[in-house]
N, C-alpha and C. Protein backbone atom coordinates (compact mmCIF):
# COMPACT_ATOMS: atom_id res chain seq x y z
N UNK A 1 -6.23 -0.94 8.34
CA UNK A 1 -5.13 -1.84 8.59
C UNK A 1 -4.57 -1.54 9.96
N UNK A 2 -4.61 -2.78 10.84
CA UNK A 2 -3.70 -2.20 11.84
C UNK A 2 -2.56 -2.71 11.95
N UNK A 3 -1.71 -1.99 12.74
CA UNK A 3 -0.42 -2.47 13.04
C UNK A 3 0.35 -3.27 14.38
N UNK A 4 0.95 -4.66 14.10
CA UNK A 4 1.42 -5.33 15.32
C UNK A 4 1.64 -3.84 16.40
N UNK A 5 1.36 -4.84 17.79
CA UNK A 5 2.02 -3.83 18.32
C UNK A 5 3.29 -3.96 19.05
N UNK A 6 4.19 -3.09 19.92
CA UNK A 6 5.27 -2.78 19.49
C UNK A 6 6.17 -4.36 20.09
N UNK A 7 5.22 -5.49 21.20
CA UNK A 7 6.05 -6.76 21.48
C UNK A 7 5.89 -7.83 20.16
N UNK A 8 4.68 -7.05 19.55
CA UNK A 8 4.57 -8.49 18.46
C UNK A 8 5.88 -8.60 17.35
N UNK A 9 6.32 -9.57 16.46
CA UNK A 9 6.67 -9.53 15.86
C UNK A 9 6.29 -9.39 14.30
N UNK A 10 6.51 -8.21 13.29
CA UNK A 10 5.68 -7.94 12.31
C UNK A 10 6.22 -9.34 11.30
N UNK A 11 4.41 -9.79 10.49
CA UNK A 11 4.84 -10.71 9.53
C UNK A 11 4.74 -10.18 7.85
N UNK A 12 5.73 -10.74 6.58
CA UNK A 12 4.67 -10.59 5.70
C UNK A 12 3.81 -10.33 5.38
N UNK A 13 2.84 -11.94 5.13
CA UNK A 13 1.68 -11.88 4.81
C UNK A 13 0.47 -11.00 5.73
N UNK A 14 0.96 -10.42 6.44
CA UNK A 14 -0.43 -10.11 7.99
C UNK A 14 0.27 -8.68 7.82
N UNK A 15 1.45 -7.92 8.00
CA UNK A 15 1.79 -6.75 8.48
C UNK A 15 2.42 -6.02 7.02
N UNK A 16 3.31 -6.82 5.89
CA UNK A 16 3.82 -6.41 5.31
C UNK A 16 3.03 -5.61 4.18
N UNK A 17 2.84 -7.08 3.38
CA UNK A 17 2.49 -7.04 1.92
C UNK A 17 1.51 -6.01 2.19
N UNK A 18 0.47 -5.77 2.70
CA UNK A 18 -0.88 -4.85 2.95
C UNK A 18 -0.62 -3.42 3.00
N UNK A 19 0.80 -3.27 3.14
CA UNK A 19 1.31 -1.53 2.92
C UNK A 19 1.58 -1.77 1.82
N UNK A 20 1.40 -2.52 0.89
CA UNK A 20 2.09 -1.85 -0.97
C UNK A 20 0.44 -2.09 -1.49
N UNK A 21 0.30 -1.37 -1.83
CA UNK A 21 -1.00 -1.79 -2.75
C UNK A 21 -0.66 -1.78 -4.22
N UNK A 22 -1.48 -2.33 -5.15
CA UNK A 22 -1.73 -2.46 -6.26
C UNK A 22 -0.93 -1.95 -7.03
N UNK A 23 -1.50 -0.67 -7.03
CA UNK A 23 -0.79 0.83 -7.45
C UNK A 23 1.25 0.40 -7.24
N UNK A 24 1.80 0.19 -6.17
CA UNK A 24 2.85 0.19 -5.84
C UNK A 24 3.31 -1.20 -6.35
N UNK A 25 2.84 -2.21 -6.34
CA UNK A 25 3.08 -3.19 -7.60
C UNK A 25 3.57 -3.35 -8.64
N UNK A 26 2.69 -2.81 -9.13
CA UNK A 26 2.72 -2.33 -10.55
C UNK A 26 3.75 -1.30 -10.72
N UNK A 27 4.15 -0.14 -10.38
CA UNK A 27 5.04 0.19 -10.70
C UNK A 27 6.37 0.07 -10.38
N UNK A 28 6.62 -1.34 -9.72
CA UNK A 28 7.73 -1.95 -9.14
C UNK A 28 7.67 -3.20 -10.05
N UNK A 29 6.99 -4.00 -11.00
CA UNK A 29 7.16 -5.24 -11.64
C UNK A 29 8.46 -5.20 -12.06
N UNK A 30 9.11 -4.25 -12.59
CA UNK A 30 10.09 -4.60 -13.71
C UNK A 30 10.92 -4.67 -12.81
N UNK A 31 11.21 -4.70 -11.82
CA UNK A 31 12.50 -4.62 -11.01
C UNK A 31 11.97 -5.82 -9.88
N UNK A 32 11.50 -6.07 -9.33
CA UNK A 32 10.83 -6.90 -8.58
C UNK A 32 9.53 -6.70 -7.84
N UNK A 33 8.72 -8.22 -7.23
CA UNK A 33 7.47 -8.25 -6.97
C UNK A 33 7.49 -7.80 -5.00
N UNK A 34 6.79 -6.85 -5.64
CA UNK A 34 6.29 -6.48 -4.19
C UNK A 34 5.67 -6.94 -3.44
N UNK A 35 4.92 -7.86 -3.52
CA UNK A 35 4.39 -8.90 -3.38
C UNK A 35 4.54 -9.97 -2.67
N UNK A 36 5.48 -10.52 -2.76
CA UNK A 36 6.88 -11.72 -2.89
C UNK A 36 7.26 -11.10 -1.53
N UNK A 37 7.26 -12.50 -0.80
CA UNK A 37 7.98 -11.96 0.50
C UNK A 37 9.73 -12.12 -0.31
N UNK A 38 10.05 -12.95 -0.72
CA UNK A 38 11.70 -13.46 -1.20
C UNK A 38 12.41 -11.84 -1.69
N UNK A 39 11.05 -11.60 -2.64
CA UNK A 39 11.69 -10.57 -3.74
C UNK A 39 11.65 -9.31 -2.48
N UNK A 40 10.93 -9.04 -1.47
CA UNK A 40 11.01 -7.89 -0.68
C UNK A 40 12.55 -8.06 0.21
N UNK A 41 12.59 -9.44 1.25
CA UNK A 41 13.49 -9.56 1.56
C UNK A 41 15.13 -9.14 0.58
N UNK A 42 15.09 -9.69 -0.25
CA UNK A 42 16.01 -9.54 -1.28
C UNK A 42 16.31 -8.06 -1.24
N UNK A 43 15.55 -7.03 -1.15
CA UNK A 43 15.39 -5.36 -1.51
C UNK A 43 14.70 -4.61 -0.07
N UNK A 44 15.09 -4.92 0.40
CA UNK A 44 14.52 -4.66 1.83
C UNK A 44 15.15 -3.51 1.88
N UNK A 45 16.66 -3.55 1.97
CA UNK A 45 16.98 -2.25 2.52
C UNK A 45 16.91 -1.34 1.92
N UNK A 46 16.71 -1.27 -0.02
CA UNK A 46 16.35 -0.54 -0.74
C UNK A 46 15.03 0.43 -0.38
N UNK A 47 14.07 -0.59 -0.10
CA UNK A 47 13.13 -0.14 0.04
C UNK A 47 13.17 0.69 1.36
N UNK A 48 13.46 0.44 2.47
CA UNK A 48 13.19 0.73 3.70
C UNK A 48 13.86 2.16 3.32
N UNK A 49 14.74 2.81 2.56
CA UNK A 49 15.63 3.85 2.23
C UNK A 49 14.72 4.58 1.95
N UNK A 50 14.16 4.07 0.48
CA UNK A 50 13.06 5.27 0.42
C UNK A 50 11.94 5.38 0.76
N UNK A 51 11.23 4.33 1.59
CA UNK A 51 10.41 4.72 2.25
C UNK A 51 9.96 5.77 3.45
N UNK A 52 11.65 5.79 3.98
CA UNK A 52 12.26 7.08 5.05
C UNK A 52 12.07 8.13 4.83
N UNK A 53 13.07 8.15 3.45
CA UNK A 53 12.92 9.07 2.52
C UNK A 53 12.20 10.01 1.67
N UNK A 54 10.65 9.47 1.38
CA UNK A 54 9.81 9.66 1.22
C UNK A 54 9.61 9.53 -0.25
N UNK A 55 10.66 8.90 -0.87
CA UNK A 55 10.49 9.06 -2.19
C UNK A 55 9.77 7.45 -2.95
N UNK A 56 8.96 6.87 -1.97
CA UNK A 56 8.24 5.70 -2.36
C UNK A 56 7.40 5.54 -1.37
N UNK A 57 6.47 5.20 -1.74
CA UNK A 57 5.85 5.34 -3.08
C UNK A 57 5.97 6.42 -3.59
N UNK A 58 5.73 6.32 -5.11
CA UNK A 58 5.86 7.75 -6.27
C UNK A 58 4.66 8.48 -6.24
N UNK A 59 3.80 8.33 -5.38
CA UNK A 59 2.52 9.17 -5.08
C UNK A 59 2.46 9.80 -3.90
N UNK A 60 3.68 9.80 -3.03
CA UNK A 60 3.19 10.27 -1.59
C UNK A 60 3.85 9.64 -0.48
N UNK A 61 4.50 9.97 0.82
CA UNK A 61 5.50 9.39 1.82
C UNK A 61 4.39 8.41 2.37
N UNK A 62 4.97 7.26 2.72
CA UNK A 62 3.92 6.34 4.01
C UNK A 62 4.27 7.66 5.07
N UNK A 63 2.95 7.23 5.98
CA UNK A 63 3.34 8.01 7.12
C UNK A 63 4.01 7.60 8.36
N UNK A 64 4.47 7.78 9.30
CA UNK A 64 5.74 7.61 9.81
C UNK A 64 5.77 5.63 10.35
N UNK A 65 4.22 5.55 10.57
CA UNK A 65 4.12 4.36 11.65
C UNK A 65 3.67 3.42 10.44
N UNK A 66 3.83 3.60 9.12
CA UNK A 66 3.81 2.51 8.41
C UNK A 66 5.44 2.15 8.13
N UNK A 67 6.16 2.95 8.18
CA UNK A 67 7.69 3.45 8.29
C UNK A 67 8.21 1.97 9.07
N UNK A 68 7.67 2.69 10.46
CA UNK A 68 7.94 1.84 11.63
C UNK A 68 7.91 0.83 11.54
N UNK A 69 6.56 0.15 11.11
CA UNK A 69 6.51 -1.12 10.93
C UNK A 69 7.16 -1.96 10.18
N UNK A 70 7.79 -1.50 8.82
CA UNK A 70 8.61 -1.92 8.06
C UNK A 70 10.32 -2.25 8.41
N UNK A 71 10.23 -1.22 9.14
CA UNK A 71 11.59 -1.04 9.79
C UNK A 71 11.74 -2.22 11.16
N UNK A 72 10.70 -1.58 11.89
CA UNK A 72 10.33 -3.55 12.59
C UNK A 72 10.54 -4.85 11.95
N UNK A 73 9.78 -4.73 10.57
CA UNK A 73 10.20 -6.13 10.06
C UNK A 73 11.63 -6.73 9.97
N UNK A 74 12.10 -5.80 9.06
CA UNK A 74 13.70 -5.94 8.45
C UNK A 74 14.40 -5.70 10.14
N UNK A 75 14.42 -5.46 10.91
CA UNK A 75 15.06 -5.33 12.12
C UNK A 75 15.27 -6.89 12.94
N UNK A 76 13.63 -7.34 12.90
CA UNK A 76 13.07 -8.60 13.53
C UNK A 76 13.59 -9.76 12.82
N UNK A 77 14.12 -9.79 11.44
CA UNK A 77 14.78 -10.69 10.69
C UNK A 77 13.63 -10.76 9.84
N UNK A 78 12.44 -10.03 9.23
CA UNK A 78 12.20 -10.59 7.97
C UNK A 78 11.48 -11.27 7.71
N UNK A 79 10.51 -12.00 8.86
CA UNK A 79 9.40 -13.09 9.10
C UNK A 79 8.26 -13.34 7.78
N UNK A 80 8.20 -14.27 7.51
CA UNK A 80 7.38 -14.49 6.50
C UNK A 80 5.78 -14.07 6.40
């Protein structure tokens, strides 16, 4: 996977969704779809917390520049 670089603007479907896999799905259904650009926007900053944090995924920290990119998104407004 690569990542926009740092003039592009990160999207959803192209930059987002492709850092949650399956695995991270699934153990996010009951609360919302990871999936879902709406349902991410909606929990964005939730997420972006513990993704910092390292406590999400429940298997292991992203490493810093998947971080980044996320943090790009929600910064950039969120692009579909």
């Amino acid at each position: 996977m690569s990542s926009p670089s740092d003039d592009e603007r990160p999207s959803f479907e192209t930059d987002i969704k492709p850092l949650f896999r399956p695995h991270d799905r699934q153990s996010m259904e009951k609360a919302f779809d990871l999936w879902s650009v709406d349902d991410v926007r909606a929990h964005a900053s939730d997420i972006l917390e513990h993704v910092k944090n390292g406590s999400m995924p429940c298997d292991g920290a992203w490493p810093p520049e998947r971080v980044q990119v996320f943090q790009r998104w929600v910064d950039s407004g969120m692009a579909g």
